[in-house]
Protein backbone atom coordinates (compact mmCIF):
# COMPACT_ATOMS: atom_id res chain seq x y z
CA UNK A 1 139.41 173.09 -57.10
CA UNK A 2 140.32 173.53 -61.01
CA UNK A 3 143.86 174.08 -59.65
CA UNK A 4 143.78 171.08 -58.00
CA UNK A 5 142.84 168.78 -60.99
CA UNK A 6 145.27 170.96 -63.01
CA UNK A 7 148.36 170.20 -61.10
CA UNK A 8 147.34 166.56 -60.72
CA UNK A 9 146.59 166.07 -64.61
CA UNK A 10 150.03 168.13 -65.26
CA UNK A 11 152.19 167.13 -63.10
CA UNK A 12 151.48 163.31 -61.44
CA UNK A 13 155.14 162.80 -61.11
CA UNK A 14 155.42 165.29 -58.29
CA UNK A 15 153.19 163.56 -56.09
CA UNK A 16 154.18 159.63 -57.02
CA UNK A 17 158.19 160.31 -56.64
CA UNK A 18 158.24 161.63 -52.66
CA UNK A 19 155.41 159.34 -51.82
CA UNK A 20 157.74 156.37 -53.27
CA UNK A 21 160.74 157.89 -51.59
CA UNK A 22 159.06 158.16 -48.35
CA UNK A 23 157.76 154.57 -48.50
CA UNK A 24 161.02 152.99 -49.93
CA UNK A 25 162.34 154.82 -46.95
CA UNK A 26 160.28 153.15 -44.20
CA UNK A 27 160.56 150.06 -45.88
CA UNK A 28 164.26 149.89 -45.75
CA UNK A 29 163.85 151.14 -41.95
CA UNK A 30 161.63 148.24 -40.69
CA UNK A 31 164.10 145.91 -42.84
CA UNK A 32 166.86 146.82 -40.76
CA UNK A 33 165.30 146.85 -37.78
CA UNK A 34 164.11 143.03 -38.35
CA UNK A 35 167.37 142.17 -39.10
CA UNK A 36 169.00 143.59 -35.93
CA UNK A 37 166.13 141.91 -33.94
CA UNK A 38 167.07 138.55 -35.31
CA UNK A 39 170.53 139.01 -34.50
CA UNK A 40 169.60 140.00 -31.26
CA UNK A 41 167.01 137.02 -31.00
CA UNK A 42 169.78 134.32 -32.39
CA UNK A 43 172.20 136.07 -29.38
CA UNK A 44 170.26 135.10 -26.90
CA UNK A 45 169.17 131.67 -27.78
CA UNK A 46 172.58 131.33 -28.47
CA UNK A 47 173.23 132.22 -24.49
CA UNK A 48 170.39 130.22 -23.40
CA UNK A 49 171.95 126.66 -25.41
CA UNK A 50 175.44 127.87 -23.94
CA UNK A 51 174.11 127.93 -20.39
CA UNK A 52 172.09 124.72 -20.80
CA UNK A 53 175.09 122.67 -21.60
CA UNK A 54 177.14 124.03 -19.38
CA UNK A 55 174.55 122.80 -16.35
CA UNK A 56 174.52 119.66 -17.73
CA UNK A 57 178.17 119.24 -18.04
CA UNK A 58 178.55 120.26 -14.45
């Protein structure tokens, strides 16, 4: 386990950098997923408003 401490006390860069990668990576993921669900969310209330007015126009 001296290797272990070693590596971490040398080098705590090469830990930190991919676990930030991989994090800013799912971050940006779930962003852009919440944004396509809004749009997707604002489409469909946007069908539901276009239908209600046209029943009460008829």
């Amino acid at each position: 386990m001296e290797w272990l401490g070693n590596f971490f006390t040398q080098e705590p860069f090469s830990i930190a950098i991919p676990v930030i990668i991989i994090i800013s990576v799912f971050i940006y993921a779930a962003r852009r997923a919440h944004i396509k669900h809004i749009a997707r969310i604002k489409q469909i209330d946007d069908r539901y408003i276009q239908q209600n007015i046209s029943r009460h126009n008829d």
